[in-house]
PDB file of N, CA and C in Angstrom:
ATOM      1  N   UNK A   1     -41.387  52.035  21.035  1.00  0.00           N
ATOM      2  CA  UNK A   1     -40.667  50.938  21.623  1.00  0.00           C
ATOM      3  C   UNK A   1     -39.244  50.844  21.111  1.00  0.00           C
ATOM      4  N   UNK A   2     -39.216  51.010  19.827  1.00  0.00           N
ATOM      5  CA  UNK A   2     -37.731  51.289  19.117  1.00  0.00           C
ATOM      6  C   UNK A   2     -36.557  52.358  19.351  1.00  0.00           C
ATOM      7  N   UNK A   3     -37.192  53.667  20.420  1.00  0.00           N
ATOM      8  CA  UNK A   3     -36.383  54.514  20.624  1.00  0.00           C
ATOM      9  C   UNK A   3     -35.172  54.656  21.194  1.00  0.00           C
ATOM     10  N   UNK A   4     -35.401  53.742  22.401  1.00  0.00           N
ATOM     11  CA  UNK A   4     -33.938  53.395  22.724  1.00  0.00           C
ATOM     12  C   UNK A   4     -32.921  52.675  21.941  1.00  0.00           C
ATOM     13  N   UNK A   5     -33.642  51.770  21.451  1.00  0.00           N
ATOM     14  CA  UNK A   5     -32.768  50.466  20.475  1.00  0.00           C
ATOM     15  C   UNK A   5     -32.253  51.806  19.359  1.00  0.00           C
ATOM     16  N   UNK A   6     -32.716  52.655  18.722  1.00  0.00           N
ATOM     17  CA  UNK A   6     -32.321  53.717  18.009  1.00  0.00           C
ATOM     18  C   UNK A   6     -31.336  54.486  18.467  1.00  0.00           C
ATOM     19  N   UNK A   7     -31.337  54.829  19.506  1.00  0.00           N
ATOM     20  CA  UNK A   7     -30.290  55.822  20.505  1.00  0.00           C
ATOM     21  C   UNK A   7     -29.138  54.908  20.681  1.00  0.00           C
ATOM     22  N   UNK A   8     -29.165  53.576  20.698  1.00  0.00           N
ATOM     23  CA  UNK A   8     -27.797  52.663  21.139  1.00  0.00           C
ATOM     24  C   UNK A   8     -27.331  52.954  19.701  1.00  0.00           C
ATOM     25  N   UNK A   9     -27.839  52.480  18.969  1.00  0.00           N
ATOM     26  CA  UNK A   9     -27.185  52.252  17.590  1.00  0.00           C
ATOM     27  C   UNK A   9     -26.576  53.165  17.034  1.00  0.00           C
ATOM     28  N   UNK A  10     -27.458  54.422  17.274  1.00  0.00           N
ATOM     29  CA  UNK A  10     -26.146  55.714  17.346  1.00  0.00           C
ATOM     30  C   UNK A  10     -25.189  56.347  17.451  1.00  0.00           C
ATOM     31  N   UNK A  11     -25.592  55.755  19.099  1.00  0.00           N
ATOM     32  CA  UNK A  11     -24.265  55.687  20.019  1.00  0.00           C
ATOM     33  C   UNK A  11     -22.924  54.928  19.429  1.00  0.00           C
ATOM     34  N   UNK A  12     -23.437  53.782  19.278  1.00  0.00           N
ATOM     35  CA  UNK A  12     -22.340  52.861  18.567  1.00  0.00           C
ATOM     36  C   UNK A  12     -21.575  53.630  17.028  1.00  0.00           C
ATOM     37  N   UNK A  13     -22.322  53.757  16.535  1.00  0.00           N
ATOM     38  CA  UNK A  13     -21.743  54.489  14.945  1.00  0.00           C
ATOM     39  C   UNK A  13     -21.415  55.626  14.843  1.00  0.00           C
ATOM     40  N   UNK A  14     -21.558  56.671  16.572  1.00  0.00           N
ATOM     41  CA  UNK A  14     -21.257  58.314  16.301  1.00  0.00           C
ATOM     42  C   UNK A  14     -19.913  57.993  17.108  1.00  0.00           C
ATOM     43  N   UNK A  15     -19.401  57.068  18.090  1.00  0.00           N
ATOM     44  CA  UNK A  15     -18.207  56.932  18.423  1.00  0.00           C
ATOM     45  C   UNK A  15     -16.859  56.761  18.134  1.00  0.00           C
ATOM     46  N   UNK A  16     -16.433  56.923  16.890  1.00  0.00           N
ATOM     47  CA  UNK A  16     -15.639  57.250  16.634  1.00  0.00           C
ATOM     48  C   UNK A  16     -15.428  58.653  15.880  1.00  0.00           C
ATOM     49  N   UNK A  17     -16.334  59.596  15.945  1.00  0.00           N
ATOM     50  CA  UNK A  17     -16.516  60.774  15.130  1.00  0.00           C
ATOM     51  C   UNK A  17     -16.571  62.026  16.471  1.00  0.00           C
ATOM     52  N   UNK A  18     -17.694  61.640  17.221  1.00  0.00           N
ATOM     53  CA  UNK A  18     -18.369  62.431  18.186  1.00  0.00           C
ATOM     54  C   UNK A  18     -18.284  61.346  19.618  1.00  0.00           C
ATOM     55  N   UNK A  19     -17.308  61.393  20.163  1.00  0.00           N
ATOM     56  CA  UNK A  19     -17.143  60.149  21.381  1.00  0.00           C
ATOM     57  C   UNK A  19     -18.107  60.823  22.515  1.00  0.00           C
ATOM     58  N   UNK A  20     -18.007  61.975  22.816  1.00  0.00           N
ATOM     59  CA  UNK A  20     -18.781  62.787  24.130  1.00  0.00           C
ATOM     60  C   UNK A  20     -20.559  62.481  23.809  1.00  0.00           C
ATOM     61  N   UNK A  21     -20.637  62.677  22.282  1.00  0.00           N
ATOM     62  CA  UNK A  21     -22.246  62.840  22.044  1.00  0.00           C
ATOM     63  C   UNK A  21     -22.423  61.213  22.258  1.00  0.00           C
ATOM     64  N   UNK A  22     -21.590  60.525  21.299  1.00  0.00           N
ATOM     65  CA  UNK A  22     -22.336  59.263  21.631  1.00  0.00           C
ATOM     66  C   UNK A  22     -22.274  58.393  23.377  1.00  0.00           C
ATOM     67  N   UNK A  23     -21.384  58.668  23.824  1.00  0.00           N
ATOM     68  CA  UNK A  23     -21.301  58.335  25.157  1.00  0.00           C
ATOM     69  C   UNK A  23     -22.869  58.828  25.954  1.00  0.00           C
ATOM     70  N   UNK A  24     -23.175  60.250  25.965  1.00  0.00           N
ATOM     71  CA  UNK A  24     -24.216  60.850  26.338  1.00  0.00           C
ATOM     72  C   UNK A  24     -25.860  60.179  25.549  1.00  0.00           C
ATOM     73  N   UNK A  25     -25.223  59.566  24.256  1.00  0.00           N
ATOM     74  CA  UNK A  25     -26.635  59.010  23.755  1.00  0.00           C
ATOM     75  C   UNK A  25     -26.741  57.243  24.271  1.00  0.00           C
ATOM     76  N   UNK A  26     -25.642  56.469  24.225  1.00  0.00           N
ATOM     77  CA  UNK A  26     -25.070  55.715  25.342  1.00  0.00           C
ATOM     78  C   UNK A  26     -26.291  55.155  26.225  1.00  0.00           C
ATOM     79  N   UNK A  27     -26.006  56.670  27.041  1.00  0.00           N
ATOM     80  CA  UNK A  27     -26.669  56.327  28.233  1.00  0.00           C
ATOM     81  C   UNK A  27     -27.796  56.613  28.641  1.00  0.00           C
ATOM     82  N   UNK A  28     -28.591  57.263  27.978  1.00  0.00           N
ATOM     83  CA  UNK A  28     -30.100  57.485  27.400  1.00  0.00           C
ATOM     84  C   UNK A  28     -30.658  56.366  26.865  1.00  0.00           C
ATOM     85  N   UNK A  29     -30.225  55.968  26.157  1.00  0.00           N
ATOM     86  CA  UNK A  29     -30.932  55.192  25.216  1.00  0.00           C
ATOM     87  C   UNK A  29     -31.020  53.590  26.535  1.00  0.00           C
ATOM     88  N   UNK A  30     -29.577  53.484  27.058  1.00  0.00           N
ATOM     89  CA  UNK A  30     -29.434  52.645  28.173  1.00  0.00           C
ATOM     90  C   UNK A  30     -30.637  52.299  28.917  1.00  0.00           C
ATOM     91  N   UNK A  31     -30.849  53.863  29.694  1.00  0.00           N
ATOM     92  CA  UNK A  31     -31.771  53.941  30.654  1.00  0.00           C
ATOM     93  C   UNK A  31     -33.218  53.829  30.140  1.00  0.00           C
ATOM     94  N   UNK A  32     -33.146  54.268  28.869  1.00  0.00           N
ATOM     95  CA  UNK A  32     -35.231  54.035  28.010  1.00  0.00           C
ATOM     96  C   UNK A  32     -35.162  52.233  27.942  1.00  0.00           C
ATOM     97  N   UNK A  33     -33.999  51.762  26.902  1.00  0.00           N
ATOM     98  CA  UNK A  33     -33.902  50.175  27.049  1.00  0.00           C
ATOM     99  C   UNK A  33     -34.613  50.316  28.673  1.00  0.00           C
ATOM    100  N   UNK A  34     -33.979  49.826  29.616  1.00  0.00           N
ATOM    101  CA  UNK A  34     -33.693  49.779  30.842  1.00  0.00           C
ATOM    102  C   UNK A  34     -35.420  49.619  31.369  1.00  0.00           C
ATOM    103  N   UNK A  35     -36.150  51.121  31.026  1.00  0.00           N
ATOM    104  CA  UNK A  35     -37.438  51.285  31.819  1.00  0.00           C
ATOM    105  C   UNK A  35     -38.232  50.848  31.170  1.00  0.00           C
ATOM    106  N   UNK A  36     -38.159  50.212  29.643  1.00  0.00           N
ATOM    107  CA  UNK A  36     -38.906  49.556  28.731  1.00  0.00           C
ATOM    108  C   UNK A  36     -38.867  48.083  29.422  1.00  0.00           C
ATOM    109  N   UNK A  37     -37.314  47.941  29.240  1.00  0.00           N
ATOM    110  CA  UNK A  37     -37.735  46.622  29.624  1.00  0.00           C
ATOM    111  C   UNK A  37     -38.547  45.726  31.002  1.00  0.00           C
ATOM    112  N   UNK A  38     -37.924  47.065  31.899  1.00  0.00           N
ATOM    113  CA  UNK A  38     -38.924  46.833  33.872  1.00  0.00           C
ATOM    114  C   UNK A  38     -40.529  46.684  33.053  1.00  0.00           C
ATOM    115  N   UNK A  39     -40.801  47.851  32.495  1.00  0.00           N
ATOM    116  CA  UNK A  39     -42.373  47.948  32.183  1.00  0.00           C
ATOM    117  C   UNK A  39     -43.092  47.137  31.715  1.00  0.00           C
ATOM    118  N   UNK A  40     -42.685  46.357  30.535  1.00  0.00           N
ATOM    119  CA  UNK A  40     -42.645  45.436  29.385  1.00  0.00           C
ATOM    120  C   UNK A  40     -42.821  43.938  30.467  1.00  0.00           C
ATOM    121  N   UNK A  41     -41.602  43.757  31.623  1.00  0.00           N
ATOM    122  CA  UNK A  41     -41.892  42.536  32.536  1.00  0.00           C
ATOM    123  C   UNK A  41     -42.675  42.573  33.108  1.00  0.00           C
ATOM    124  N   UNK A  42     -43.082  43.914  33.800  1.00  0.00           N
ATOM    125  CA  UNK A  42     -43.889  44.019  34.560  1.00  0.00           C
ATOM    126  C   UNK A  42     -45.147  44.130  34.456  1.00  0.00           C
ATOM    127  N   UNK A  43     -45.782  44.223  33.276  1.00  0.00           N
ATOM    128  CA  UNK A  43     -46.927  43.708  32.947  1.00  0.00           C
ATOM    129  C   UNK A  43     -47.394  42.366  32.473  1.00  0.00           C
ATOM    130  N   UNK A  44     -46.614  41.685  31.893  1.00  0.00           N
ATOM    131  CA  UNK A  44     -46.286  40.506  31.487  1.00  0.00           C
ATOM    132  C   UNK A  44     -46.496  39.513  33.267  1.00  0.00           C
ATOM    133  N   UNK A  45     -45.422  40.416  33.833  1.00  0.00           N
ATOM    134  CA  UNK A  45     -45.678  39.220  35.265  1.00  0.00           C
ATOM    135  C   UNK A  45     -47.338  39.548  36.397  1.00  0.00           C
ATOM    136  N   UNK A  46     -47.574  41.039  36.189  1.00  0.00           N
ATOM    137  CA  UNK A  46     -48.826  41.305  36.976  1.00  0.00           C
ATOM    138  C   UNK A  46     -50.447  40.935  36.399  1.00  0.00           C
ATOM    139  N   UNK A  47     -50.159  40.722  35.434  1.00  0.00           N
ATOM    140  CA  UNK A  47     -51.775  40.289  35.169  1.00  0.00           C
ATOM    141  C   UNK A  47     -51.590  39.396  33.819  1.00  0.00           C
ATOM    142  N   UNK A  48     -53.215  38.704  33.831  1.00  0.00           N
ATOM    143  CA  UNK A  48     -53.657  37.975  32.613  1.00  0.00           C
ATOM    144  C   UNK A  48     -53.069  38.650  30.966  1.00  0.00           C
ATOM    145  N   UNK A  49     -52.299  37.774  30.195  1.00  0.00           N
ATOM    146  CA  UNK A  49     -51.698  38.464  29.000  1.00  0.00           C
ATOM    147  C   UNK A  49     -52.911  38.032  28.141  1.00  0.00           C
ATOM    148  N   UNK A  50     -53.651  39.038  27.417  1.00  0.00           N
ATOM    149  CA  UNK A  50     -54.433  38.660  26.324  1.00  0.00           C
ATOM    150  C   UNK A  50     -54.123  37.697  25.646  1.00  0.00           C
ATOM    151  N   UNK A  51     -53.933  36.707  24.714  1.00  0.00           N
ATOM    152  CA  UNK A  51     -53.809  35.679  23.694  1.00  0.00           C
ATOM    153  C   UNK A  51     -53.188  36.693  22.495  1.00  0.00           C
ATOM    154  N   UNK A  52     -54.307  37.864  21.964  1.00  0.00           N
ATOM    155  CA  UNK A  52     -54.296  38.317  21.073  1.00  0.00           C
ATOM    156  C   UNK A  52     -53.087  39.205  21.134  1.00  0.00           C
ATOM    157  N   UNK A  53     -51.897  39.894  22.128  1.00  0.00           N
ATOM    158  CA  UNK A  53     -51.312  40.412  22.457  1.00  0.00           C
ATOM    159  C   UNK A  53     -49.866  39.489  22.104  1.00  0.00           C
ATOM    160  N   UNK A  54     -49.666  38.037  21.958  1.00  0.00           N
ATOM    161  CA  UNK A  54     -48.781  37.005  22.144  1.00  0.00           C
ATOM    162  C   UNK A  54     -48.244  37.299  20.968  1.00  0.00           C
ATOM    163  N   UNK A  55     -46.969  38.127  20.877  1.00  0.00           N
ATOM    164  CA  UNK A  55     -46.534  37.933  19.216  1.00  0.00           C
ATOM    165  C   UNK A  55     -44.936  38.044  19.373  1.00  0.00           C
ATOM    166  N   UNK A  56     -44.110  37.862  18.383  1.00  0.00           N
ATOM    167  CA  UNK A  56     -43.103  38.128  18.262  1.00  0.00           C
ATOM    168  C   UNK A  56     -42.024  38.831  18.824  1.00  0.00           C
ATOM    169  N   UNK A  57     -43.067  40.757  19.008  1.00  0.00           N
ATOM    170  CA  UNK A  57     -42.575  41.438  19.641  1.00  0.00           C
ATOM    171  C   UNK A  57     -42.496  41.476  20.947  1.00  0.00           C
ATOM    172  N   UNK A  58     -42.821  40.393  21.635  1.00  0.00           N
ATOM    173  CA  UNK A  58     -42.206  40.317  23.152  1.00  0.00           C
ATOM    174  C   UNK A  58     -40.573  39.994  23.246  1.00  0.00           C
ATOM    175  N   UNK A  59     -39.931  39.771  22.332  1.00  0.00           N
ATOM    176  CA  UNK A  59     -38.593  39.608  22.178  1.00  0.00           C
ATOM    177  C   UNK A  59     -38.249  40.812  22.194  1.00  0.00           C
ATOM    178  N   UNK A  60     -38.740  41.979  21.869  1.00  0.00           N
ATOM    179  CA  UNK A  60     -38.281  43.357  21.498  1.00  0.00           C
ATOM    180  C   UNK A  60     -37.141  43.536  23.446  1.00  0.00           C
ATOM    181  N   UNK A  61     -37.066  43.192  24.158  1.00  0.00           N
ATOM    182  CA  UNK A  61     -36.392  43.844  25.473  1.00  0.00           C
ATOM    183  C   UNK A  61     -35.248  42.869  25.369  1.00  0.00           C
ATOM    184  N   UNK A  62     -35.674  41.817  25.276  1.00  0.00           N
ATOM    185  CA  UNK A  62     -34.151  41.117  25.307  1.00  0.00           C
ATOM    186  C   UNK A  62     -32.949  41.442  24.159  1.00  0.00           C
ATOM    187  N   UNK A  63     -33.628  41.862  22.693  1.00  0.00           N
ATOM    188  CA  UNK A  63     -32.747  42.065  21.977  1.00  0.00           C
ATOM    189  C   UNK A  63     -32.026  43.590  22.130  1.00  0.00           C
ATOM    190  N   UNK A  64     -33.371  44.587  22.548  1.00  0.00           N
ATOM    191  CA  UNK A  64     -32.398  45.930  22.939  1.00  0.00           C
ATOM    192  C   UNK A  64     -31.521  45.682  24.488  1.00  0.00           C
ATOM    193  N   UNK A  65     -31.807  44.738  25.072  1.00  0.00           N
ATOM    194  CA  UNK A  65     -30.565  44.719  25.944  1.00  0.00           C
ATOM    195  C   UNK A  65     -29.553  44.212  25.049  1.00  0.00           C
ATOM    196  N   UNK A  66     -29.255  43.308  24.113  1.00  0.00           N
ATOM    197  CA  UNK A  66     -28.476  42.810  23.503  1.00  0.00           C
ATOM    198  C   UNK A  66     -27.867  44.558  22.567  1.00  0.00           C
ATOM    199  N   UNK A  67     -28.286  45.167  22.020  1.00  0.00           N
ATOM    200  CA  UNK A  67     -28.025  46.190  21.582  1.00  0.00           C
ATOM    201  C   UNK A  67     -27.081  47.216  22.133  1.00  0.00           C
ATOM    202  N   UNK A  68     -27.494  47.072  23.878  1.00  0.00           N
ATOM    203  CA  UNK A  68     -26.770  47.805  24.417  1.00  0.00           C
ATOM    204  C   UNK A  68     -25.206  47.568  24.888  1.00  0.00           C
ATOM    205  N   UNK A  69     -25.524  46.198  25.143  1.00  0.00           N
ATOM    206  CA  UNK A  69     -24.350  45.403  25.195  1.00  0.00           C
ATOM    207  C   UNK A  69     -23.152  45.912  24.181  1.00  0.00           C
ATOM    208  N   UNK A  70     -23.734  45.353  23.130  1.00  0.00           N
ATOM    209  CA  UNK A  70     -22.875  46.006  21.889  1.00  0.00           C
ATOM    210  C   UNK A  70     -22.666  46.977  21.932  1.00  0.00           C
ATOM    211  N   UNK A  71     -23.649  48.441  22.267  1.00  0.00           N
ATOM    212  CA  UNK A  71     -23.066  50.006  22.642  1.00  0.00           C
ATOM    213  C   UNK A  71     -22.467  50.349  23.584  1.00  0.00           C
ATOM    214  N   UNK A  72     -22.788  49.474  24.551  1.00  0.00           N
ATOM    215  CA  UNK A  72     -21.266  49.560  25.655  1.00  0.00           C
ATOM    216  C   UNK A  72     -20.222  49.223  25.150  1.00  0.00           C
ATOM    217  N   UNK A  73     -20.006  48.146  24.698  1.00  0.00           N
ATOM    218  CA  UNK A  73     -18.776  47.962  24.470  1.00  0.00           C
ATOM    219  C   UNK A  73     -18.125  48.800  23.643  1.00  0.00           C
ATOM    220  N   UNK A  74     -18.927  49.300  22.566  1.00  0.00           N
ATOM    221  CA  UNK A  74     -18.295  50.884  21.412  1.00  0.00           C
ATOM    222  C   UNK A  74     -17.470  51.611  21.920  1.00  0.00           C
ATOM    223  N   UNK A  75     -18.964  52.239  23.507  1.00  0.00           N
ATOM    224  CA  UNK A  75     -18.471  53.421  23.937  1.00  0.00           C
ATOM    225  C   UNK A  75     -17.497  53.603  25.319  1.00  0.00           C
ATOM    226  N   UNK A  76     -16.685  52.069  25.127  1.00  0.00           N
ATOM    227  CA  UNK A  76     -16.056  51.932  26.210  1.00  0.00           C
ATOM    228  C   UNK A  76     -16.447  51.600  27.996  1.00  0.00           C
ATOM    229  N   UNK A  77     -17.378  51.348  28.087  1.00  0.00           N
ATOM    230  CA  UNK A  77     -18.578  51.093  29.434  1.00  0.00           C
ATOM    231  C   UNK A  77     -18.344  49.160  29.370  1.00  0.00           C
ATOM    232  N   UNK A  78     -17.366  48.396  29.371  1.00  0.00           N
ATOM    233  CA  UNK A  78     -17.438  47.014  29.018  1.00  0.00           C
ATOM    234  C   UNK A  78     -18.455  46.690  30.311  1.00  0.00           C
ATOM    235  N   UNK A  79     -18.394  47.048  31.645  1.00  0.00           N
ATOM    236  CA  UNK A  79     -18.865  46.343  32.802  1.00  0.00           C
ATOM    237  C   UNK A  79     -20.342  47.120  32.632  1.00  0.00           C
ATOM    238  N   UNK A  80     -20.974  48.169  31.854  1.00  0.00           N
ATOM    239  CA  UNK A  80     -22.788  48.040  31.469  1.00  0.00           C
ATOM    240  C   UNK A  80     -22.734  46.835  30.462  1.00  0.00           C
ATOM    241  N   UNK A  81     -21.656  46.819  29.669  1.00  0.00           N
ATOM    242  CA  UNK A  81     -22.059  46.080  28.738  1.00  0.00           C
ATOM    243  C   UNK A  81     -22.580  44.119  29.088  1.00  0.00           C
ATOM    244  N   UNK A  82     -21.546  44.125  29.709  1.00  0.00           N
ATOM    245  CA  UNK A  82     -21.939  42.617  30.640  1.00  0.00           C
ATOM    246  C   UNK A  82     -22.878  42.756  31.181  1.00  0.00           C
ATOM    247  N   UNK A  83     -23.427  43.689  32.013  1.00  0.00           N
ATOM    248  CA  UNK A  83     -24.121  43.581  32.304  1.00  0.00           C
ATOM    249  C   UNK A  83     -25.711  43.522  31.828  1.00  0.00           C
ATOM    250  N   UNK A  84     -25.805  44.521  30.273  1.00  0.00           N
ATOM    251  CA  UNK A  84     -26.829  44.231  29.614  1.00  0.00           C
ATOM    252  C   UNK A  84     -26.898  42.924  28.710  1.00  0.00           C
ATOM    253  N   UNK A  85     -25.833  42.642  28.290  1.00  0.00           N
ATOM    254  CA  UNK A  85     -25.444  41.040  27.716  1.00  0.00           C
ATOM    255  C   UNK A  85     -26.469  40.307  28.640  1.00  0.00           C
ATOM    256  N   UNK A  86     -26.123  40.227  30.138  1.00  0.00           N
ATOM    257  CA  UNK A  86     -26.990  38.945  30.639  1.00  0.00           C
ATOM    258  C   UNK A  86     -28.301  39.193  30.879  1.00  0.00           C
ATOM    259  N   UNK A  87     -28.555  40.711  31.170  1.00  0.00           N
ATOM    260  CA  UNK A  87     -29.999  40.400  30.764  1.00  0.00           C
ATOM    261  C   UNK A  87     -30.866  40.358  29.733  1.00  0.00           C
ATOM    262  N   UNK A  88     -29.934  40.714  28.666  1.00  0.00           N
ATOM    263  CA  UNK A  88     -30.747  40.181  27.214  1.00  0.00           C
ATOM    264  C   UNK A  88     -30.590  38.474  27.216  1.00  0.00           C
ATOM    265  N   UNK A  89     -29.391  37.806  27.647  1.00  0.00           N
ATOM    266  CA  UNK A  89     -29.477  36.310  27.886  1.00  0.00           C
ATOM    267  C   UNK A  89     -30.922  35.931  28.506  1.00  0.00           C
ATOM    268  N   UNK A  90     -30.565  36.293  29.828  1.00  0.00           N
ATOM    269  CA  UNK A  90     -31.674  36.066  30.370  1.00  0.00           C
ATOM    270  C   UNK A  90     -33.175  36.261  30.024  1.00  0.00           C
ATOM    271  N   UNK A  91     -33.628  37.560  29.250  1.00  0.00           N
ATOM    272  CA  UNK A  91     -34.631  37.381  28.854  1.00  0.00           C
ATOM    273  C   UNK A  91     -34.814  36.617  27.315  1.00  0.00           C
ATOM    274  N   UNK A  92     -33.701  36.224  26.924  1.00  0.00           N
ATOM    275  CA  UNK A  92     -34.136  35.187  25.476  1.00  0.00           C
ATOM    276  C   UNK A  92     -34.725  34.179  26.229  1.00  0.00           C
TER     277      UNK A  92
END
């Protein structure tokens, strides 16, 4: 679940060294955030959520959108970055 949130943070700290690699990790990590988070709603909205399942880590999508936000903005992408900003808003 952490892999993308790992790949942004990368991204963010290899950009000023390696701008091409982190741009390219950028947007990987973007798109895993991205299909984590569809997947992650989308079970959440299609069926009964166990009780025992209810923990903390359902925050885990809103904050790696928040992550990315911040790696857009690193790697120069400001308009992904707004755009992952509001849906980490939105899912807090």
């Amino acid at each position: 679940m952490l892999g993308p949130a790992s790949l942004l943070l990368l991204a963010a700290g290899l950009v000023i060294h390696f701008p091409a690699l982190a741009r390219a990790l950028f947007w990987v990590g973007a798109i895993g955030q991205l299909a984590l988070g569809v997947w992650l709603a989308g079970r959440w909205l299609l069926g009964p959520t166990d009780p025992k399942l209810v923990t903390p880590a359902l925050h885990l999508p809103a904050v790696g959108n928040l992550l990315a936000a911040f790696a857009a903005g690193a790697v120069g992408r400001s308009e992904a970055g707004w755009l992952f900003f509001g849906a980490g808003v939105a899912g807090w």
